[in-house]
C-alpha atoms as a PDB file:
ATOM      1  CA  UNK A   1     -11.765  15.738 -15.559  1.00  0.00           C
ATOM      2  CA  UNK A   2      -8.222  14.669 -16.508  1.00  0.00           C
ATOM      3  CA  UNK A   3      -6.835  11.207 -16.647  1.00  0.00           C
ATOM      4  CA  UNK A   4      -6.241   9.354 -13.094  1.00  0.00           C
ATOM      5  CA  UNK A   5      -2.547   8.660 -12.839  1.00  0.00           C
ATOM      6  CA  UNK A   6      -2.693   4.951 -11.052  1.00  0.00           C
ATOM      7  CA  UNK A   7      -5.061   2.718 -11.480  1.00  0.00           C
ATOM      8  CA  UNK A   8      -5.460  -1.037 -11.113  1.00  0.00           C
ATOM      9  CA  UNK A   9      -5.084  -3.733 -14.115  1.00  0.00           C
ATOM     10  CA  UNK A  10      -7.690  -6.549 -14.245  1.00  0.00           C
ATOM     11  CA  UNK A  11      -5.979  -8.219 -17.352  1.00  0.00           C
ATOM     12  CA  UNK A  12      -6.114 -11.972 -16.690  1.00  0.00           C
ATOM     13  CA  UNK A  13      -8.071 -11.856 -13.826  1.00  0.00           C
ATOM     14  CA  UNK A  14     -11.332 -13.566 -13.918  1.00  0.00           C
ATOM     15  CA  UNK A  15     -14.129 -15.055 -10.824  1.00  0.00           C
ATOM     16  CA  UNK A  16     -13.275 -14.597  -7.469  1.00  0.00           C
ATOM     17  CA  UNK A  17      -9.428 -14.105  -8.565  1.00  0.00           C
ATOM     18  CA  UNK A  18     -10.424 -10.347  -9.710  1.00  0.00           C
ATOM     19  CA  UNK A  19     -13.249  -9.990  -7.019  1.00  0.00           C
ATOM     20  CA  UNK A  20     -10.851 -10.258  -4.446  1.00  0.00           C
ATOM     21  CA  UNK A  21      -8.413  -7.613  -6.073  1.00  0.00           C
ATOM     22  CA  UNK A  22     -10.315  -5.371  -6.806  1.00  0.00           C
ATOM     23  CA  UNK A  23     -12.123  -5.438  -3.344  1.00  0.00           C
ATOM     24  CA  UNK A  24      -8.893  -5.549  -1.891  1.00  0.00           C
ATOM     25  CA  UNK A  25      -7.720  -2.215  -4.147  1.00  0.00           C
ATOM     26  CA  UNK A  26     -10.605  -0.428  -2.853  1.00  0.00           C
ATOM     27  CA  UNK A  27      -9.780  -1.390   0.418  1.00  0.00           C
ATOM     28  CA  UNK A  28      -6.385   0.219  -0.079  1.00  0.00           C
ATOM     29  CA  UNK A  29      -7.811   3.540  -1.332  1.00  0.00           C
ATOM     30  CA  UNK A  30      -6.956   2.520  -5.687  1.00  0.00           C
ATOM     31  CA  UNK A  31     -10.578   4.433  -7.021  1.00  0.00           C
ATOM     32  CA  UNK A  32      -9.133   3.336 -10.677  1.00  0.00           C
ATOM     33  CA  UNK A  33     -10.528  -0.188 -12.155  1.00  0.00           C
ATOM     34  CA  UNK A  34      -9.700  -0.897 -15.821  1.00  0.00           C
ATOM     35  CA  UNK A  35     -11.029  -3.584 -17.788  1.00  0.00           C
ATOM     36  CA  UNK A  36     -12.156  -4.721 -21.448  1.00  0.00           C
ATOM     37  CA  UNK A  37     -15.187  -6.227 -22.607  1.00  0.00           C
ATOM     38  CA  UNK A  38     -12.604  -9.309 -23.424  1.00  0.00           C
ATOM     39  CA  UNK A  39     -11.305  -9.557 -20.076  1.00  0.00           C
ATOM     40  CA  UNK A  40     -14.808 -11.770 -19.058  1.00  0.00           C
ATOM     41  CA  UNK A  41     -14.408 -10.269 -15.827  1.00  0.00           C
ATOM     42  CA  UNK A  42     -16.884  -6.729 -15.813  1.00  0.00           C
ATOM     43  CA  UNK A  43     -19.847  -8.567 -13.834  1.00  0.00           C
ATOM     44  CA  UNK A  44     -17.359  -9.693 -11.425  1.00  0.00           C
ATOM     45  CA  UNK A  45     -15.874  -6.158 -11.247  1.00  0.00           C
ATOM     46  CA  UNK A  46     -19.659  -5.039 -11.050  1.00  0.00           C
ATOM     47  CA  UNK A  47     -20.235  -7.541  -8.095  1.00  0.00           C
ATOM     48  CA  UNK A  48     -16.909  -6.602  -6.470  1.00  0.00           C
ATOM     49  CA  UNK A  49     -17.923  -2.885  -6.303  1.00  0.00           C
ATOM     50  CA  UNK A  50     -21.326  -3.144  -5.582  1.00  0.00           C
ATOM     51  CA  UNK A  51     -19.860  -5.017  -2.286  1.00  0.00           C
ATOM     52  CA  UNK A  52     -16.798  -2.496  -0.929  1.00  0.00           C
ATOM     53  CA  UNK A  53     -19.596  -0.211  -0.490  1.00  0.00           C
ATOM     54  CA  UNK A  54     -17.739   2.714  -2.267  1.00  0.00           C
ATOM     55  CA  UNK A  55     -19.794   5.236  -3.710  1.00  0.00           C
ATOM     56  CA  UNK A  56     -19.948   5.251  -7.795  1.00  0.00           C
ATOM     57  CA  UNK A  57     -19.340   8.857  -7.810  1.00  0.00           C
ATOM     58  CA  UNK A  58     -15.589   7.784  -6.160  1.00  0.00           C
ATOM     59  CA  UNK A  59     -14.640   5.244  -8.965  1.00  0.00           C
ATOM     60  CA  UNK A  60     -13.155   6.124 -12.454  1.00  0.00           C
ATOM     61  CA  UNK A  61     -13.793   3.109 -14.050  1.00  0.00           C
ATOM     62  CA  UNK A  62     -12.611   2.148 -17.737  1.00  0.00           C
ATOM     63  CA  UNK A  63     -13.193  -0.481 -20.480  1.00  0.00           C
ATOM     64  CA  UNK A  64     -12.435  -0.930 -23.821  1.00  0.00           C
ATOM     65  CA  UNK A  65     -14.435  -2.058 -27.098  1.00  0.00           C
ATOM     66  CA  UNK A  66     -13.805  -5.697 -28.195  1.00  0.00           C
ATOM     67  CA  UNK A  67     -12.929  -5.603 -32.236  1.00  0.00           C
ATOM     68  CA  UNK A  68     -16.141  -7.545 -32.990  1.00  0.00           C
ATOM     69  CA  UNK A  69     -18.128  -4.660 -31.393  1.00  0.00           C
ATOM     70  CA  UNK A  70     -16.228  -1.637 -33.082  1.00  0.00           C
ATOM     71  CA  UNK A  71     -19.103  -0.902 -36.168  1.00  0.00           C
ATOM     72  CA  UNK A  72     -21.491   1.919 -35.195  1.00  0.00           C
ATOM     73  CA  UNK A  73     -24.427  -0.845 -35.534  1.00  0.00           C
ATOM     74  CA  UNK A  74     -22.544  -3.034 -32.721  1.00  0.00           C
ATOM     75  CA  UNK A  75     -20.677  -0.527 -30.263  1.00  0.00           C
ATOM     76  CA  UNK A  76     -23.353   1.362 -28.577  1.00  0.00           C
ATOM     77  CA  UNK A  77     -25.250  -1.982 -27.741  1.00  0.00           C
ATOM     78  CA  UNK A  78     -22.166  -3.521 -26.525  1.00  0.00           C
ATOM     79  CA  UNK A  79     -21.583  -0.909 -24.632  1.00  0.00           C
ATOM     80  CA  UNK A  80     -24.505  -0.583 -22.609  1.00  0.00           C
ATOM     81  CA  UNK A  81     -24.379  -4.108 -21.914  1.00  0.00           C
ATOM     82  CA  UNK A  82     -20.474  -3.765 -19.946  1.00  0.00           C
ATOM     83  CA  UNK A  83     -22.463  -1.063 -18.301  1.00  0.00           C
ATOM     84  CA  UNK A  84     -24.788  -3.705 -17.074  1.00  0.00           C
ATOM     85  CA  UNK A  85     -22.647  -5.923 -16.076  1.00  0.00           C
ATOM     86  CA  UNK A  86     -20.484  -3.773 -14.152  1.00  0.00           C
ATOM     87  CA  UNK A  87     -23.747  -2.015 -11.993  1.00  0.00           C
ATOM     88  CA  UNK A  88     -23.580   0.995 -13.282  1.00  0.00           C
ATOM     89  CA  UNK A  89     -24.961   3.932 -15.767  1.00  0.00           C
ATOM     90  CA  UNK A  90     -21.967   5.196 -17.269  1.00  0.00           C
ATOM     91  CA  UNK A  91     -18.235   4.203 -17.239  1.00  0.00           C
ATOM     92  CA  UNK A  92     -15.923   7.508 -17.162  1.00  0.00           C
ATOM     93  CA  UNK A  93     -13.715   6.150 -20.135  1.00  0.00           C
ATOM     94  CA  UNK A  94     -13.869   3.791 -22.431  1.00  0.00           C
ATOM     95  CA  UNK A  95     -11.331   2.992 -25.147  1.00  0.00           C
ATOM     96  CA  UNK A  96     -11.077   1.446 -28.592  1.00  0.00           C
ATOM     97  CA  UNK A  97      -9.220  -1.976 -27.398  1.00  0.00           C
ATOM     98  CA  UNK A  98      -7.704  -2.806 -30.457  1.00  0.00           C
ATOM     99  CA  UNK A  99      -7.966  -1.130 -34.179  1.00  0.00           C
ATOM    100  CA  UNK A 100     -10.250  -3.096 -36.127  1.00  0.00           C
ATOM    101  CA  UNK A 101      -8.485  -6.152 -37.904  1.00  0.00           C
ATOM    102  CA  UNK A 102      -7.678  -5.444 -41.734  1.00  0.00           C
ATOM    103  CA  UNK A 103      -9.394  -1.729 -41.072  1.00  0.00           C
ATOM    104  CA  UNK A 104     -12.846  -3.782 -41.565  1.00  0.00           C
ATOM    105  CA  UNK A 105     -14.221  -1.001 -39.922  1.00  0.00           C
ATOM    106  CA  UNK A 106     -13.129   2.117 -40.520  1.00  0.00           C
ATOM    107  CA  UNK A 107     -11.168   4.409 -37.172  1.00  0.00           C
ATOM    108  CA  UNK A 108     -13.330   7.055 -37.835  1.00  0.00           C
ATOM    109  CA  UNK A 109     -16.762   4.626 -37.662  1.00  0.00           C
ATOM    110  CA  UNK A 110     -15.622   3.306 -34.173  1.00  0.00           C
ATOM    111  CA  UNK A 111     -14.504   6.930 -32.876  1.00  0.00           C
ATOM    112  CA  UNK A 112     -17.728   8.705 -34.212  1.00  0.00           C
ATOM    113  CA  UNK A 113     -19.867   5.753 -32.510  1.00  0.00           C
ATOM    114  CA  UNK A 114     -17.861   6.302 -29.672  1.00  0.00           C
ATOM    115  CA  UNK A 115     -18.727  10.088 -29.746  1.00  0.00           C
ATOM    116  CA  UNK A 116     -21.958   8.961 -29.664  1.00  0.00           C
ATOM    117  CA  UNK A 117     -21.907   6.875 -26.496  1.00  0.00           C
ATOM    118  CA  UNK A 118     -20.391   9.657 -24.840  1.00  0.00           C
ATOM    119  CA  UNK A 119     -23.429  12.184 -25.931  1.00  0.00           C
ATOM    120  CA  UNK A 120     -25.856   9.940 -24.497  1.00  0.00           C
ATOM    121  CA  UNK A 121     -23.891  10.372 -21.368  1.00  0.00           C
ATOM    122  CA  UNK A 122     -22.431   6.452 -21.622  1.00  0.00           C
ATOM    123  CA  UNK A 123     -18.813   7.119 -20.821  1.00  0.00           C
ATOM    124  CA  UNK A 124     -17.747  10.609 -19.895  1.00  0.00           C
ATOM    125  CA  UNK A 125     -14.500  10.190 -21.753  1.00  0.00           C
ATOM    126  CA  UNK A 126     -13.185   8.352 -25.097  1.00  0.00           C
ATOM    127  CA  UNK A 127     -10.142   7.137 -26.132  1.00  0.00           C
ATOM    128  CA  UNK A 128      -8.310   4.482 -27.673  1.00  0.00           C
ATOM    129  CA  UNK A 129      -5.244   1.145 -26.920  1.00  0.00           C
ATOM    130  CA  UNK A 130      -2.605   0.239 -28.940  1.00  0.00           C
ATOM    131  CA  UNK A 131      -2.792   2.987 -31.264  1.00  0.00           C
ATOM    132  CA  UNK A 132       0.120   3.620 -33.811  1.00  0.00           C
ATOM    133  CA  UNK A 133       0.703   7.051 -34.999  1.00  0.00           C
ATOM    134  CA  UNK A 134      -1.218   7.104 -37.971  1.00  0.00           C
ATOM    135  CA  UNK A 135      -3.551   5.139 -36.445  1.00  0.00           C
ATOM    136  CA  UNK A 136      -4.106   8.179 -33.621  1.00  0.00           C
ATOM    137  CA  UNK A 137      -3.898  10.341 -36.759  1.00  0.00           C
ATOM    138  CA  UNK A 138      -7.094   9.117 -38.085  1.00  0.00           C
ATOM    139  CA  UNK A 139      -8.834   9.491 -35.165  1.00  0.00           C
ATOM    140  CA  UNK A 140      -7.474  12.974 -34.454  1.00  0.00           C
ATOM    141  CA  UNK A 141      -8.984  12.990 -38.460  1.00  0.00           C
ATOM    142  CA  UNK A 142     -12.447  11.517 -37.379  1.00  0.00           C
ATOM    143  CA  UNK A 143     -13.193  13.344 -33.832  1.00  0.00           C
ATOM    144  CA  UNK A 144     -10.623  16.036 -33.163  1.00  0.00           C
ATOM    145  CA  UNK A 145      -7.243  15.466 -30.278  1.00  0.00           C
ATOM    146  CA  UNK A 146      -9.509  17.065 -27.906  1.00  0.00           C
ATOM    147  CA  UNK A 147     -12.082  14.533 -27.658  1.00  0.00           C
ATOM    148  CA  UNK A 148      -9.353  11.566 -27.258  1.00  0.00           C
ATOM    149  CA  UNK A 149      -8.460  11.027 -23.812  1.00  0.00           C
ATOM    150  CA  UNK A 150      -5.335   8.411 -23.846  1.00  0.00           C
ATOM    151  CA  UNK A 151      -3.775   6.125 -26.079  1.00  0.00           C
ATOM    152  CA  UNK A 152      -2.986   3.069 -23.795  1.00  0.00           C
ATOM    153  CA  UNK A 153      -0.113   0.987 -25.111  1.00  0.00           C
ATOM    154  CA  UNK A 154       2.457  -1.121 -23.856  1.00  0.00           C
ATOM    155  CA  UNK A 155       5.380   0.821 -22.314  1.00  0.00           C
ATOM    156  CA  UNK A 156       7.995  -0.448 -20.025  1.00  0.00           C
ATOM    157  CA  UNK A 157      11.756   0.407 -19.333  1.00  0.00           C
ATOM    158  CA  UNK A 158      12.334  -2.268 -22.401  1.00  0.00           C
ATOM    159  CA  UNK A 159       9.691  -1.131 -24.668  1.00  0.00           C
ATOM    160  CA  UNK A 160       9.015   2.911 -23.847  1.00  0.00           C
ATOM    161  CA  UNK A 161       7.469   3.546 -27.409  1.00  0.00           C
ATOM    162  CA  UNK A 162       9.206   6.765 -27.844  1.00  0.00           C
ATOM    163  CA  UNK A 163       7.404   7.312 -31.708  1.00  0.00           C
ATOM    164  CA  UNK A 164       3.660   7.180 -30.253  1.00  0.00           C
ATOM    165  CA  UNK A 165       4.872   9.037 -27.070  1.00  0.00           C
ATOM    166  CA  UNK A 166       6.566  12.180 -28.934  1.00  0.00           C
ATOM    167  CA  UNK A 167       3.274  12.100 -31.298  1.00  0.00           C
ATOM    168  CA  UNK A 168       0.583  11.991 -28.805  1.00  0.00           C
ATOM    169  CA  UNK A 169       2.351  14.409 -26.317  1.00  0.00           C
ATOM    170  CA  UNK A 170       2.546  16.447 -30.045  1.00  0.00           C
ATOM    171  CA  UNK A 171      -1.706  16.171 -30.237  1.00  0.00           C
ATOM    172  CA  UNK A 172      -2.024  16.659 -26.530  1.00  0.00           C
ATOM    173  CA  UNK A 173      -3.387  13.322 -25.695  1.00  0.00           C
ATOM    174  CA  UNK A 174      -2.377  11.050 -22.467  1.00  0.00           C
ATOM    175  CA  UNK A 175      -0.526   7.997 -22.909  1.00  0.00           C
ATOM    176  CA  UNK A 176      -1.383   5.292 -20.277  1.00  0.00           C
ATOM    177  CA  UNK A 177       1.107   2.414 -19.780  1.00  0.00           C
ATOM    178  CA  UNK A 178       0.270  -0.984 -19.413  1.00  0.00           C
ATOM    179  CA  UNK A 179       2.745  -3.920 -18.896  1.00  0.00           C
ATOM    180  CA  UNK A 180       4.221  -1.317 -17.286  1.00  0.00           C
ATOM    181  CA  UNK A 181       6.230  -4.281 -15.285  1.00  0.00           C
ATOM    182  CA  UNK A 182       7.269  -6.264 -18.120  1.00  0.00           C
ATOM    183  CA  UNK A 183       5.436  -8.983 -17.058  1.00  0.00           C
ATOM    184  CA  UNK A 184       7.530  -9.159 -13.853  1.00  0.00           C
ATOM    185  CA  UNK A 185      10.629  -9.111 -16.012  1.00  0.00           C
ATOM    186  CA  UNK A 186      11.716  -5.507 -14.884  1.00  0.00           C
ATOM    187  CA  UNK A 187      11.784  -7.101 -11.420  1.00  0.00           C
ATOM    188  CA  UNK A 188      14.703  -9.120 -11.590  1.00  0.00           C
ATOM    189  CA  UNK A 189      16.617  -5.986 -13.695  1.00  0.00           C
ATOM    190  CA  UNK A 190      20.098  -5.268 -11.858  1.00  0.00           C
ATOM    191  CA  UNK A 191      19.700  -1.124 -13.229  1.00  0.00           C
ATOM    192  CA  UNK A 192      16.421  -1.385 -11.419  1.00  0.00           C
ATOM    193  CA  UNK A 193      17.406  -3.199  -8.084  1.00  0.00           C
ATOM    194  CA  UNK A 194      20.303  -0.919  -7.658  1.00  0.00           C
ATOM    195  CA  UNK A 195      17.829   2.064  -7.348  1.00  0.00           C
ATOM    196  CA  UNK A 196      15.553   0.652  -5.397  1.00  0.00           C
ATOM    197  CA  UNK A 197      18.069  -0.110  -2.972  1.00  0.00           C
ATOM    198  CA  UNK A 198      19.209   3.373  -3.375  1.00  0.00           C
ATOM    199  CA  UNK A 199      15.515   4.347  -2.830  1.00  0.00           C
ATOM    200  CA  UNK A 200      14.829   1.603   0.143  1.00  0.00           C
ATOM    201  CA  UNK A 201      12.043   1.017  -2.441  1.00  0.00           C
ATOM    202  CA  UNK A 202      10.644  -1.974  -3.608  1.00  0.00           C
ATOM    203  CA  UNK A 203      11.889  -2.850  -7.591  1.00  0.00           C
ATOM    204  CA  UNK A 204       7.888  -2.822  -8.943  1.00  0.00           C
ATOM    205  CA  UNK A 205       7.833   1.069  -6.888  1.00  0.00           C
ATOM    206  CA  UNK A 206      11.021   2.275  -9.020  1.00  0.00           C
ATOM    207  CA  UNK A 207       9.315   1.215 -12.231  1.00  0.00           C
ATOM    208  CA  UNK A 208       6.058   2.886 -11.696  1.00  0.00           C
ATOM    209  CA  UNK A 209       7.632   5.894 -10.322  1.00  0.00           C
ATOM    210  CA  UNK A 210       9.816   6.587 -13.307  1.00  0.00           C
ATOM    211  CA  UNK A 211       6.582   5.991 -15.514  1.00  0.00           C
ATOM    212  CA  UNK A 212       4.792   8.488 -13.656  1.00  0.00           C
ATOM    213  CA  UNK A 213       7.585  10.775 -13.590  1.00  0.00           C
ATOM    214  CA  UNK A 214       7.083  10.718 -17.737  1.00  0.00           C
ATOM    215  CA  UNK A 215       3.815  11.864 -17.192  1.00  0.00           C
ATOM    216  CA  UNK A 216       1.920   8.715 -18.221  1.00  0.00           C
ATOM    217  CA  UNK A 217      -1.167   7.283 -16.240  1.00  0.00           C
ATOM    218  CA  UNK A 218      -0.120   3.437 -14.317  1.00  0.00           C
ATOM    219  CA  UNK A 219      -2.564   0.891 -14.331  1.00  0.00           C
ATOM    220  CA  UNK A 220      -0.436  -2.321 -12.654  1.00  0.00           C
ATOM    221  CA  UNK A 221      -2.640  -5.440 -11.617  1.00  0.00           C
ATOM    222  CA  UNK A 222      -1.976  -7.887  -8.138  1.00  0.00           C
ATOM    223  CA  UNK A 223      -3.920 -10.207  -6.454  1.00  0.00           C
ATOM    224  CA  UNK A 224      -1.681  -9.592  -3.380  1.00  0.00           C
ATOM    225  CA  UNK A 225      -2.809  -7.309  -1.041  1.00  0.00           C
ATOM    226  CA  UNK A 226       0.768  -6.398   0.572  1.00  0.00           C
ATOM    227  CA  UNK A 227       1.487  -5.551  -3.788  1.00  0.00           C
ATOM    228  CA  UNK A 228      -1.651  -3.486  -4.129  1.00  0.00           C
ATOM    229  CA  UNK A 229      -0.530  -1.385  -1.090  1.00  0.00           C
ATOM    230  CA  UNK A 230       3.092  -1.306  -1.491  1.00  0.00           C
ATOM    231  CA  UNK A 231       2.713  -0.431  -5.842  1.00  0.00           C
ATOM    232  CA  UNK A 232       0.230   2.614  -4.472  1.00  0.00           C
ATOM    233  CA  UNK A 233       2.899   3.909  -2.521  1.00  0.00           C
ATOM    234  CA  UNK A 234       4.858   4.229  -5.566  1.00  0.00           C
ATOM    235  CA  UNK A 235       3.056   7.962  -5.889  1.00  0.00           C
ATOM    236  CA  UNK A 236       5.396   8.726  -3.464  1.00  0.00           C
ATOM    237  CA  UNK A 237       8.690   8.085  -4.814  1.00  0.00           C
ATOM    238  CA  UNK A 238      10.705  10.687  -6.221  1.00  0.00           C
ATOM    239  CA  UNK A 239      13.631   9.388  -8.899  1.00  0.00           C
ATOM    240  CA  UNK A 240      16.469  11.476  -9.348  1.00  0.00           C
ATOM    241  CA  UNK A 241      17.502  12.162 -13.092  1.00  0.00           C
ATOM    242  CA  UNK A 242      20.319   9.946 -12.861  1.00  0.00           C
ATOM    243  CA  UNK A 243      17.894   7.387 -12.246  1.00  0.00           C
ATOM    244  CA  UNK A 244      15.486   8.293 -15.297  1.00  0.00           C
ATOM    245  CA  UNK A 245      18.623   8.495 -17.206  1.00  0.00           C
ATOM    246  CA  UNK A 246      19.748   5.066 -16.289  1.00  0.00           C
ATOM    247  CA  UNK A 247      16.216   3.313 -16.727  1.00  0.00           C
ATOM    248  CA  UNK A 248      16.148   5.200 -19.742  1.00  0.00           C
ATOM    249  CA  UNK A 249      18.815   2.883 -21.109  1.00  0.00           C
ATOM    250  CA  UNK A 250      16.920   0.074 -20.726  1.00  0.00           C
ATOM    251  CA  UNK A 251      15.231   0.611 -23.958  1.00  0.00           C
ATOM    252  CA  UNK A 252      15.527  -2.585 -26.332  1.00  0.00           C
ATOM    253  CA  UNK A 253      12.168  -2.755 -28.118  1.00  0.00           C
ATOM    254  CA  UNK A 254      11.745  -5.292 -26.006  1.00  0.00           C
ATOM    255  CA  UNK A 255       7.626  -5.882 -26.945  1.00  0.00           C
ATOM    256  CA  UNK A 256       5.702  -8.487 -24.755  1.00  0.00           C
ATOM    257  CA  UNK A 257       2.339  -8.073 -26.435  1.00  0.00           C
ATOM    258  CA  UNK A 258       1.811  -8.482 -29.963  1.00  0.00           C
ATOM    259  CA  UNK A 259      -1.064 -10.974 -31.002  1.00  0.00           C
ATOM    260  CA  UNK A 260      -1.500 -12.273 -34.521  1.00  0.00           C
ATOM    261  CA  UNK A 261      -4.219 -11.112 -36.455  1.00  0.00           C
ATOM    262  CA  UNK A 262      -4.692  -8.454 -34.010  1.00  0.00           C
ATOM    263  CA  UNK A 263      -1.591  -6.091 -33.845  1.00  0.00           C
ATOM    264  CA  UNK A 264      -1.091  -3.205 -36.234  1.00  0.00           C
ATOM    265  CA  UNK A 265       2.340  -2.641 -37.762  1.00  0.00           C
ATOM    266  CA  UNK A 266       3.906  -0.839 -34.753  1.00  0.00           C
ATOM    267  CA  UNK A 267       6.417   2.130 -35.689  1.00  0.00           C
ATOM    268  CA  UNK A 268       9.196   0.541 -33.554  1.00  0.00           C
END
């Protein structure tokens, strides 16, 4: 079971605001849902499935491990209660959110825990989010590059994270983008509207084409239904290498998300 390359973001979406999207997703054929235990929004998520009628055994469904949770006393607990709230038995991934603040608890505590979860059939697959290298490198150390799924970080045509990119694809583990859009930013870039006129493609489709073109997984989030559809058809749309090339350039370390107290030191 590899990685599914587009999924849909619930980040900031809470109540009916998510419920809508992601019955509206599933509507449109997205069988991706990521959230976090932080997001407050899994029992909505829950509820939302539970009424598109989908079958569980359609859905790859992800969340990630708040930092308060990450000790092997706390994670396994927490765990089973996102499982709760989201209606179901198991989640197919579920990722370290955040490395623990100050290394209070140890990478190779959470990813052993997390091991753990997975042998009591949990979460099919483990992994972790905003991962540096040496970060990753410890819990290669801890639970071997076979048994981490993804490293989700932020990566957009401004911030494409090139150090944790070579080193994962180096360990053989995925890298999922999120932010993907720049928070909308990317939109408004002239490099980016000049191919997707090129492309008679919409601006948001260029960017998540020449993401999956890298090879990473796509997890953008709407709450418009016309978005959800049109970003899906993004699959479709093939960028030429002058295009990569010129998106590319766009590179400025240009990082969006960064929260005090919470963010390691990143290697670029």
């Amino acid at each position: 079971m590899t990685i599914p390359a587009f999924g849909l973001g619930t980040f900031r979406l809470e109540g009916d605001i998510v419920k809508n999207s992601v019955k509206m997703a599933l509507e449109e054929g997205y069988r991706v849902i990521d959230t976090a235990q932080i997001y407050g929004n899994e029992a909505d998520i829950g509820a939302a499935i539970k009424e598109s009628g989908v079958p569980r055994s359609e859905l790859f469904i992800t969340t990630k491990i708040w930092t308060e949770n990450l000790g092997k006393d706390k994670l396994i607990a927490s765990l089973k209660e996102s499982l709760a709230k989201l209606g179901t038995d198991y989640v197919d991934l579920t990722l370290v959110h955040w490395p623990s603040p100050n290394g209070e608890v140890s990478v190779a505590e959470t990813m052993q825990a997390l091991m753990e979860a997975k042998r009591q059939g949990l979460t099919r697959k483990i992994g972790v989010s905003n991962f540096t290298v040496a970060l990753m490198e410890e819990a290669i150390a801890a639970v071997g590059a076979e048994n981490i799924a993804t490293n989700q970080i932020e990566l957009s045509p401004y911030l494409q994270n090139r150090t944790v990119v070579e080193a994962a694809r180096k360990y053989g583990i995925h890298i999922t983008s999120y932010m993907t859009l720049a928070y909308g930013e990317a939109l408004k870039d002239k490099t980016i509207l000049a191919i997707a006129a090129k492309h008679n493609a919409t601006a948001a489709q260029v960017v998540l084409a020449w993401a999956l073109a890298q090879g990473y997984a796509v997890i953008p989030s709407s709450t418009k239904r016309e978005n959800l559809a049109s970003n899906l058809l993004a699959q479709q749309l093939t960028l030429d290498a002058e295009d990569i090339t010129a998106i590319n350039g766009l590179e400025r370390n240009g990082r969006l998300v960064s929260p005090e107290g919470l963010a390691p030191i990143w290697d670029n």
